[in-house]
C-alpha atoms as a PDB file:
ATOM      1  CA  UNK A   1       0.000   0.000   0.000  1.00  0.00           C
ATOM      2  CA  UNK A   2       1.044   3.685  -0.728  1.00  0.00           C
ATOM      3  CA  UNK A   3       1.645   5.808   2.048  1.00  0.00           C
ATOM      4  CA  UNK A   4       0.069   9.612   1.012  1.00  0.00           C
ATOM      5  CA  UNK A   5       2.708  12.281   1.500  1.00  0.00           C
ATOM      6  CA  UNK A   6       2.727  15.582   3.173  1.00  0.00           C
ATOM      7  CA  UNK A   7       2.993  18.987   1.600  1.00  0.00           C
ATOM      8  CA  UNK A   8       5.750  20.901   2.898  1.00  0.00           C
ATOM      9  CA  UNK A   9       5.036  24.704   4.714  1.00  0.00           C
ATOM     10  CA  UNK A  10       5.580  27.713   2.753  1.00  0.00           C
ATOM     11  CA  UNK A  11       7.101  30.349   4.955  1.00  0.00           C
ATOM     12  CA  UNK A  12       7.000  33.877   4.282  1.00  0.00           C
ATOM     13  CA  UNK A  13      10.267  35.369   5.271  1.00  0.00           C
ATOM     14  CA  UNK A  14      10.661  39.501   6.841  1.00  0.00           C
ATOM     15  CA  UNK A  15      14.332  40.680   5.689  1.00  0.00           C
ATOM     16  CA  UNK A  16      16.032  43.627   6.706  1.00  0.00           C
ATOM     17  CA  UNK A  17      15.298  46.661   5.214  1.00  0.00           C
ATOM     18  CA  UNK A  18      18.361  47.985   5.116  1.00  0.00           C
ATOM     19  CA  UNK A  19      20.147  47.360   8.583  1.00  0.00           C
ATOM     20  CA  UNK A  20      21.607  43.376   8.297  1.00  0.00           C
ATOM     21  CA  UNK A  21      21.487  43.270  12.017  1.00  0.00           C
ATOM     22  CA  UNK A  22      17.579  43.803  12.034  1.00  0.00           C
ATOM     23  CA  UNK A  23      17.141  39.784  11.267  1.00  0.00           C
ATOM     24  CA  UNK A  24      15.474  37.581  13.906  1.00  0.00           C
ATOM     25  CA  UNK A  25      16.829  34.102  14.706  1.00  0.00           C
ATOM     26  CA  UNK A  26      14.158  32.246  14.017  1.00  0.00           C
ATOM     27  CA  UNK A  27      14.332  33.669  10.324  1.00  0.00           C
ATOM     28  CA  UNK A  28      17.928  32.469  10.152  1.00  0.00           C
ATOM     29  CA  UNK A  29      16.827  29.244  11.369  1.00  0.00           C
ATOM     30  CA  UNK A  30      13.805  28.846   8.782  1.00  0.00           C
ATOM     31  CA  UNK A  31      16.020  29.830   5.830  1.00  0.00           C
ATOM     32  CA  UNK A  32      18.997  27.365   7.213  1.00  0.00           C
ATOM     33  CA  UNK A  33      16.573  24.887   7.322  1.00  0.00           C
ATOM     34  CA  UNK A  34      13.987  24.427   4.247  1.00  0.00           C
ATOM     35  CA  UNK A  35      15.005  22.798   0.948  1.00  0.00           C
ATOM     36  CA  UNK A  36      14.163  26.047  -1.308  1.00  0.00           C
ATOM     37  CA  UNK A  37      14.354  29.745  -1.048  1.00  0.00           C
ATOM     38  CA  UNK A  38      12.378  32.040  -3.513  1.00  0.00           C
ATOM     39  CA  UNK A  39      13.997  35.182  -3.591  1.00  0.00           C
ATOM     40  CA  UNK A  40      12.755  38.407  -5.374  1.00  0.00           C
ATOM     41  CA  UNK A  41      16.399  39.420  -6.254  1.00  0.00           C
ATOM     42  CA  UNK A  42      18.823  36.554  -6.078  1.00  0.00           C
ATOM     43  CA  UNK A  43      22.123  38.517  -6.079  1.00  0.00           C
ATOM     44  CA  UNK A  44      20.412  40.994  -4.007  1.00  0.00           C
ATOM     45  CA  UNK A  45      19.592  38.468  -1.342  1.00  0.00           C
ATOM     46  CA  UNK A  46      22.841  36.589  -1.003  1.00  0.00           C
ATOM     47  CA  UNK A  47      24.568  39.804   0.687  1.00  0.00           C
ATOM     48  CA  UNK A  48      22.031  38.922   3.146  1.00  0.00           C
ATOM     49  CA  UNK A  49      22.070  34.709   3.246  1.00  0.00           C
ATOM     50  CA  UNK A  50      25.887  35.369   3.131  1.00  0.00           C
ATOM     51  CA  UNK A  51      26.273  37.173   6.026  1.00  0.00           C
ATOM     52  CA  UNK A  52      24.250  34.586   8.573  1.00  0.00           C
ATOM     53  CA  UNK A  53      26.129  31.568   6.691  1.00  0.00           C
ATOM     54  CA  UNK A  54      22.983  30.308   4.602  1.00  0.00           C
ATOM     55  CA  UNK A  55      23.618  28.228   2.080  1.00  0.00           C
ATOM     56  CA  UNK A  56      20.200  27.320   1.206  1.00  0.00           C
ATOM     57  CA  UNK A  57      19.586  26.653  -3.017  1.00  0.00           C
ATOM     58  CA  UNK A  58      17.738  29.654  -4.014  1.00  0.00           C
ATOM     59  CA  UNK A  59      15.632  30.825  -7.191  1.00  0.00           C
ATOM     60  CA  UNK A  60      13.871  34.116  -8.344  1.00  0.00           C
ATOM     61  CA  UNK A  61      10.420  34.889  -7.878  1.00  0.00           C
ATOM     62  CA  UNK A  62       9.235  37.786  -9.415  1.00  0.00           C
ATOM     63  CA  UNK A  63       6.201  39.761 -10.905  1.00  0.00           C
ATOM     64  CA  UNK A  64       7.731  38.935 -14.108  1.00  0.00           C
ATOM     65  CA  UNK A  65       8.343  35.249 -13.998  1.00  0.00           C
ATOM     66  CA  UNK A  66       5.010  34.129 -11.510  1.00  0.00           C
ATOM     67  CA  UNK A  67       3.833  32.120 -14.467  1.00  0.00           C
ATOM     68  CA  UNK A  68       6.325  29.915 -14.762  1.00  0.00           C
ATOM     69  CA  UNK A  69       7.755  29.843 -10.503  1.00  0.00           C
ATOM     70  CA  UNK A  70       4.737  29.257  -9.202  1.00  0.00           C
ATOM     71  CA  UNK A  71       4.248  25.896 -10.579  1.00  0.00           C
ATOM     72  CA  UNK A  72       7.625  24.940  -9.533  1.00  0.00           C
ATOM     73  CA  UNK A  73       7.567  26.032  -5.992  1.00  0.00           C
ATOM     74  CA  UNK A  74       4.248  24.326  -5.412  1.00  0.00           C
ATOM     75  CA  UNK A  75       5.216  21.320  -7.175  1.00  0.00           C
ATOM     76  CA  UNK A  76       8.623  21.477  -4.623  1.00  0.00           C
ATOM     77  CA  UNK A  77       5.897  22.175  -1.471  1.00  0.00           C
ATOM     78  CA  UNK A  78       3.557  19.208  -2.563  1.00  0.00           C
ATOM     79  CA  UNK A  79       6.590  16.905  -3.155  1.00  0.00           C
ATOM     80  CA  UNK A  80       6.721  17.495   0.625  1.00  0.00           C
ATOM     81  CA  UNK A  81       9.890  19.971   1.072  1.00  0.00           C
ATOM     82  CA  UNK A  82       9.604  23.544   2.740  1.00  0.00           C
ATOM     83  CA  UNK A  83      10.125  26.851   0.962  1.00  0.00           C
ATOM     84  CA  UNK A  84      10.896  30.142   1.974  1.00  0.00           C
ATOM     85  CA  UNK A  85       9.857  33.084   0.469  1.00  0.00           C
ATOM     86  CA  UNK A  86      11.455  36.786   0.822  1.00  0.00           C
ATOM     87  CA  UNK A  87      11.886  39.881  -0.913  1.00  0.00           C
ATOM     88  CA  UNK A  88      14.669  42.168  -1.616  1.00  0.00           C
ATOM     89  CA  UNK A  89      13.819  43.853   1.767  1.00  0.00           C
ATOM     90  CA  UNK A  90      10.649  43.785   4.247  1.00  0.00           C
ATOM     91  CA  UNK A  91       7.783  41.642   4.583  1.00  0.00           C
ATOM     92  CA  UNK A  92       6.869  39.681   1.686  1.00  0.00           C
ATOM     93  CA  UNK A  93       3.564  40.024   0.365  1.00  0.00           C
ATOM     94  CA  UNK A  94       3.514  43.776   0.734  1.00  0.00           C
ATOM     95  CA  UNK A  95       3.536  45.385  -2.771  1.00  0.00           C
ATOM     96  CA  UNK A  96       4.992  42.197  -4.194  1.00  0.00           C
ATOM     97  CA  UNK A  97       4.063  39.550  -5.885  1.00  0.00           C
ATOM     98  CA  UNK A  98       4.226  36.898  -3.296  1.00  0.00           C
ATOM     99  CA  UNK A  99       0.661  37.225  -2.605  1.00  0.00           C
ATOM    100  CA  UNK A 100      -0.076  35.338  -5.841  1.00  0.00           C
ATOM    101  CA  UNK A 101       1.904  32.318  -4.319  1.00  0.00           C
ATOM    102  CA  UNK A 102      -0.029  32.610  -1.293  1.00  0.00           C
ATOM    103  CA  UNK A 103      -3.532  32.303  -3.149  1.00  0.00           C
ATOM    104  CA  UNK A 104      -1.760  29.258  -5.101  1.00  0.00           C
ATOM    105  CA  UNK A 105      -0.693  27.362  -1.950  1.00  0.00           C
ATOM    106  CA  UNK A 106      -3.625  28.086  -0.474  1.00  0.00           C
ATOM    107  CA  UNK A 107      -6.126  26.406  -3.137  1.00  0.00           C
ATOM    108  CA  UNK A 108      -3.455  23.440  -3.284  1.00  0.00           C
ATOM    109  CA  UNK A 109      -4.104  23.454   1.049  1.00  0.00           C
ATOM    110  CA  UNK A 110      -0.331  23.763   1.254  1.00  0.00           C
ATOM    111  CA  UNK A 111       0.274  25.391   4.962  1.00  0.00           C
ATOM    112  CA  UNK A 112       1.552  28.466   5.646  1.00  0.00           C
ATOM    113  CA  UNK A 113       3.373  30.326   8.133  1.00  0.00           C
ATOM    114  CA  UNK A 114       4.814  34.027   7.963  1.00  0.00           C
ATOM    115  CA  UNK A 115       7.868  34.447  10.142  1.00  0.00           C
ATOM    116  CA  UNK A 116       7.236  38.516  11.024  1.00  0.00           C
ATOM    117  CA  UNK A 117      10.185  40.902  11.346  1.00  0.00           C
ATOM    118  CA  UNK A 118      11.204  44.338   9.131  1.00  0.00           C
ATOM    119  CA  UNK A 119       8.291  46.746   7.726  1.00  0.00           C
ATOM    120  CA  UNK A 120       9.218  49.748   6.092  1.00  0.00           C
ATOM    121  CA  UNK A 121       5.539  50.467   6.171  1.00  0.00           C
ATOM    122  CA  UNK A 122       5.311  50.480   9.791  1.00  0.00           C
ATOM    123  CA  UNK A 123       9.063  51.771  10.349  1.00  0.00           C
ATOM    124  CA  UNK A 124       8.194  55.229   9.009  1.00  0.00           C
ATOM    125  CA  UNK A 125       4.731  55.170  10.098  1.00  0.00           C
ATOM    126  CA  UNK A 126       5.176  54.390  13.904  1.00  0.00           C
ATOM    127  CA  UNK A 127       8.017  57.439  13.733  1.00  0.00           C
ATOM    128  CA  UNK A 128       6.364  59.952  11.413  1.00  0.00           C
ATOM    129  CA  UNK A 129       4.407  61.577  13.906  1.00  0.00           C
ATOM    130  CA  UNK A 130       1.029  61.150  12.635  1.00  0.00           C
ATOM    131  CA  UNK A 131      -2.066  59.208  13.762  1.00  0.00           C
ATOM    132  CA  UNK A 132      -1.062  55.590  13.512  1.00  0.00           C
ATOM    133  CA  UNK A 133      -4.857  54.632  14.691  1.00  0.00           C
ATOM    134  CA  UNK A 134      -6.145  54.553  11.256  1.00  0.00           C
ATOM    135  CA  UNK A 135      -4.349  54.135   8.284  1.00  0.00           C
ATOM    136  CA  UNK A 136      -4.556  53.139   4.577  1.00  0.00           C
ATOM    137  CA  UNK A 137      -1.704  51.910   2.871  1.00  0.00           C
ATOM    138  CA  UNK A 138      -1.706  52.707  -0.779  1.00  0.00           C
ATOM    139  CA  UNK A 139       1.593  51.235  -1.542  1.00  0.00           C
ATOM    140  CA  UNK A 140       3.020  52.808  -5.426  1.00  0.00           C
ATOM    141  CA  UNK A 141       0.679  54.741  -6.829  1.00  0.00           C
ATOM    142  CA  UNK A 142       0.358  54.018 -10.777  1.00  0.00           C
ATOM    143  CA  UNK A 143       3.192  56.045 -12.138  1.00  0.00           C
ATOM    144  CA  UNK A 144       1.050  57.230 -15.919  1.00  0.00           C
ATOM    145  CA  UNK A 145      -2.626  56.216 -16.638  1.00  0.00           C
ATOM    146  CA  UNK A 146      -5.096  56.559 -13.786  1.00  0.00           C
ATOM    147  CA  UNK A 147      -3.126  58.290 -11.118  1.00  0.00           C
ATOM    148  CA  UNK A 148      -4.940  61.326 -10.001  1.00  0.00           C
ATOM    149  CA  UNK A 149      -7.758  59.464 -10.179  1.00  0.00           C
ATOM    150  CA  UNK A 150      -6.548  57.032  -7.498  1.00  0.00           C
ATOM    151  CA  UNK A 151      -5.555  60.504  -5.549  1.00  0.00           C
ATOM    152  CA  UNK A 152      -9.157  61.507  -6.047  1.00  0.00           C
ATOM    153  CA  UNK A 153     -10.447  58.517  -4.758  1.00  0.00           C
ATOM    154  CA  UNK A 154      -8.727  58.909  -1.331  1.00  0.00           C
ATOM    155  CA  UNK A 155      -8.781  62.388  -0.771  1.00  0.00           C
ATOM    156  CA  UNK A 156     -11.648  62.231   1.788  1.00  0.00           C
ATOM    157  CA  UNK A 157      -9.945  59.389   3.524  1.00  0.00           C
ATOM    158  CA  UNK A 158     -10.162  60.019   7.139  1.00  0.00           C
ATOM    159  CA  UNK A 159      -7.023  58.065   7.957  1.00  0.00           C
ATOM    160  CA  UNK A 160      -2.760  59.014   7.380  1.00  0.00           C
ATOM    161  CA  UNK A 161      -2.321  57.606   3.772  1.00  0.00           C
ATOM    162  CA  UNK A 162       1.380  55.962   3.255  1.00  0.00           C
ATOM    163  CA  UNK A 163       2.599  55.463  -0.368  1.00  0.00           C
ATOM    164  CA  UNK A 164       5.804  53.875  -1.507  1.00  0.00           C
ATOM    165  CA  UNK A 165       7.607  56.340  -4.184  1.00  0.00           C
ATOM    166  CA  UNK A 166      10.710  55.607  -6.263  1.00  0.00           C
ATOM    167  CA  UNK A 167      13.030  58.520  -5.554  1.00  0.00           C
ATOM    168  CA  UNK A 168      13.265  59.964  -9.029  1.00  0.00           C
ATOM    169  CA  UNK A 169       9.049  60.328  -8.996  1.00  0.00           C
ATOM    170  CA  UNK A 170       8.886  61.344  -5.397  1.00  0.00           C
ATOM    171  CA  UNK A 171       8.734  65.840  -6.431  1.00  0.00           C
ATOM    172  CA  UNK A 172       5.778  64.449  -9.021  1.00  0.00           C
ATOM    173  CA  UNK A 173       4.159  62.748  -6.497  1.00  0.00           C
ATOM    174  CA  UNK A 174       4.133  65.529  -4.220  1.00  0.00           C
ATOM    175  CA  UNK A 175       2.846  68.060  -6.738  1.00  0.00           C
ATOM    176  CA  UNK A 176       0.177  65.646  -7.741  1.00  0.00           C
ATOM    177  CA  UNK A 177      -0.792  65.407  -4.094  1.00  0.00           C
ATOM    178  CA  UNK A 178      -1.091  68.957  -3.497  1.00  0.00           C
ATOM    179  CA  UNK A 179      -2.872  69.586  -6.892  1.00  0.00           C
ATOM    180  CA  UNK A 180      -5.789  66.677  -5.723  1.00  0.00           C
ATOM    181  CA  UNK A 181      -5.588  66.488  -1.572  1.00  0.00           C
ATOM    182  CA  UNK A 182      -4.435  69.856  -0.633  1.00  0.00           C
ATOM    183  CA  UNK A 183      -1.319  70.971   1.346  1.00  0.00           C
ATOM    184  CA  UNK A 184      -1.903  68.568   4.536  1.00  0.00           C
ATOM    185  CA  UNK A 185       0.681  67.054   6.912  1.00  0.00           C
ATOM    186  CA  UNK A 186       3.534  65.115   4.847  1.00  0.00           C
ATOM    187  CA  UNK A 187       6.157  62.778   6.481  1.00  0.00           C
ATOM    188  CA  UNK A 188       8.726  61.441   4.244  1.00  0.00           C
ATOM    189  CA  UNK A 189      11.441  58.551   5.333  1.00  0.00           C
ATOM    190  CA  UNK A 190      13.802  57.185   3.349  1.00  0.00           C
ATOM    191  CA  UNK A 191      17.178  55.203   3.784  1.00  0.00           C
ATOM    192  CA  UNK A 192      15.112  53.482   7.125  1.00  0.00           C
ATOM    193  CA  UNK A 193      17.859  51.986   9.587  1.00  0.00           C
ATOM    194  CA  UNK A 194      20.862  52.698   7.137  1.00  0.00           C
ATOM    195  CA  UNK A 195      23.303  55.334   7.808  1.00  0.00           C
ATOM    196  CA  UNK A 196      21.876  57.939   5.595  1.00  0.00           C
ATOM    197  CA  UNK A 197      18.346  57.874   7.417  1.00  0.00           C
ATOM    198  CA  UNK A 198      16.107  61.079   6.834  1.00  0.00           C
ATOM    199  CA  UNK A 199      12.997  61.666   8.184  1.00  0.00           C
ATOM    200  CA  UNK A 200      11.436  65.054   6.559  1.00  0.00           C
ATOM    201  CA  UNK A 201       8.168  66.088   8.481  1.00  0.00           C
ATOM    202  CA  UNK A 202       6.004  69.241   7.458  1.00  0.00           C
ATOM    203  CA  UNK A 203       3.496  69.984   5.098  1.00  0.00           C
ATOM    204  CA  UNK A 204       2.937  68.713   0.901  1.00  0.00           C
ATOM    205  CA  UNK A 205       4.166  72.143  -0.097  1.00  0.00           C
ATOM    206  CA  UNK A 206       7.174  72.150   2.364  1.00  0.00           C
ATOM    207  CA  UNK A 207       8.319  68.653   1.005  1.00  0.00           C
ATOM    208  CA  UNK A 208       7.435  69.991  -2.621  1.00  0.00           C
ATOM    209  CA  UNK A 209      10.191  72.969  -1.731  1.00  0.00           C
ATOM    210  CA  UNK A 210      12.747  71.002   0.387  1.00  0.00           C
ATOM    211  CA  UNK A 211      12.971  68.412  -2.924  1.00  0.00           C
ATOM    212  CA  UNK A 212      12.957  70.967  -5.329  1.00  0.00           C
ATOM    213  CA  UNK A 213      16.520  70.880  -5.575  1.00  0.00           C
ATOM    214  CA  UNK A 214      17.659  67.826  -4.070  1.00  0.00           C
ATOM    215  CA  UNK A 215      17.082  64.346  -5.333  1.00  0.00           C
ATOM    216  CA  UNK A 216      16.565  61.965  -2.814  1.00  0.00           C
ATOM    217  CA  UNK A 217      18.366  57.888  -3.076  1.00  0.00           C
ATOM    218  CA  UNK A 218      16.708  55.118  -2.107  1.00  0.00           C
ATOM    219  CA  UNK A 219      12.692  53.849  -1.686  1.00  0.00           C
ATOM    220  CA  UNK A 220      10.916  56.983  -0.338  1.00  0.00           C
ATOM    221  CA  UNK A 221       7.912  56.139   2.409  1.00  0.00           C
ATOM    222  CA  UNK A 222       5.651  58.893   2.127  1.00  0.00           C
ATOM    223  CA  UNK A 223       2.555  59.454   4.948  1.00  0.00           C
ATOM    224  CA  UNK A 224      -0.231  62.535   4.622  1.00  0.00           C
ATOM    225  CA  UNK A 225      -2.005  63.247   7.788  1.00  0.00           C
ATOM    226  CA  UNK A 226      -5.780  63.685   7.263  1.00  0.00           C
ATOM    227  CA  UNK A 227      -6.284  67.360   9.166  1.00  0.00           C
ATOM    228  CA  UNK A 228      -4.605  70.465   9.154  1.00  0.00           C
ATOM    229  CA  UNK A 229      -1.376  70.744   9.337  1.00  0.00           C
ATOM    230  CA  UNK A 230      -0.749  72.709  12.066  1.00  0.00           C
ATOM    231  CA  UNK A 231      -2.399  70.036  14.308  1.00  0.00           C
ATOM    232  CA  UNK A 232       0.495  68.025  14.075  1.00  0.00           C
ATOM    233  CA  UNK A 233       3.239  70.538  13.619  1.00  0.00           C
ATOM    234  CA  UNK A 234       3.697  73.561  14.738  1.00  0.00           C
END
């Protein structure tokens, strides 16, 4: 008689966002220990896997490539071995594509487990200085077709909105916020737990004068408060 086998887990993976030593031990251990590690950047994350002595086989998993990974990583979980997943830097799942192999492994009933750590989302939100009770996460807003209309659509949010901006679109982004929402309370972090952290607080147009002639390196967070702005900072 054949003995049915077990799907392996599918772990979702928090990296460091930019400080190596942000990394919890129990990540280490999961990534030490599973048979397969989907990576969105491969060279990217073996700085990281290098540096805590994981030698764990690896592959990409991208937005690009999802068609063809997903199969294989759910063929790897069903033959019963474990998989990790993790992004360049963060929580996977959180504008990624990882999601998609989460709705995969979920119709195939393959378990899974998300091992919690580094949010750049919640980084710059819990030290922005705005109301952290309500929030809506809008994550990149589309860079052409149908932007201000997604501005338009949240302008009456009663909530601090948080984006994630590219740094060469962040001094569009601002005008087009100001244009649509109005000059509110604006928070900008970038560089979170490197060296070179910045955390700009003030208002849309403030931000929209402080980049006007400085162009800002690496993934932007960017948080509007929902009142006015001299509520928060005066």
């Amino acid at each position: 008689m054949t003995s049915s086998r077990t799907s392996g887990t599918l772990y979702l993976v928090a990296t460091p966002i930019g400080n190596l030593k942000d990394f919890t031990y129990r990540a280490v251990e999961i990534l030490q220990s599973v048979s397969l590690i989907a990576a969105e950047d491969t060279r990217h994350s073996r700085i990281l896997l290098s540096h805590y002595h994981i030698h764990t086989p690896m592959i990409s998993y991208y937005e690009h490539n999802r068609f063809t990974r997903i199969p294989k990583i759910i063929e790897t979980l069903q033959s019963g071995s474990d998989v990790a997943v993790i992004s360049d830097a963060g929580t996977p799942g959180v504008s990624d594509p990882a999601y998609k192999l989460v709705r995969a492994a979920i119709d195939e009933k393959i378990r899974i487990e998300s091992i919690p750590g580094s949010s750049a989302l919640l980084t710059a939100l819990v030290s922005s200085g705005l109301p952290t009770d309500r929030f809506l996460f809008e994550g990149f807003i589309p860079s052409k077709k149908g932007r201000k209309k997604r501005l338009e659509a949240i302008k009456n949010e009663g909530a601090t909105i948080v984006f994630f901006e590219s740094p060469h679109r962040i001094a569009r982004t601002l005008k087009d916020i100001y244009s649509v929402i109005g000059d509110r309370p604006a928070v900008l972090a970038r560089e979170l737990t490197k060296m070179h952290e910045e955390i700009i607080r003030g208002t849309v147009s403030e931000l929209i004068s402080y980049f006007s002639n400085k162009s800002p390196k690496g993934e932007c967070v960017l948080m509007i408060g929902k009142d006015d702005p001299n509520v928060y900072f005066k």
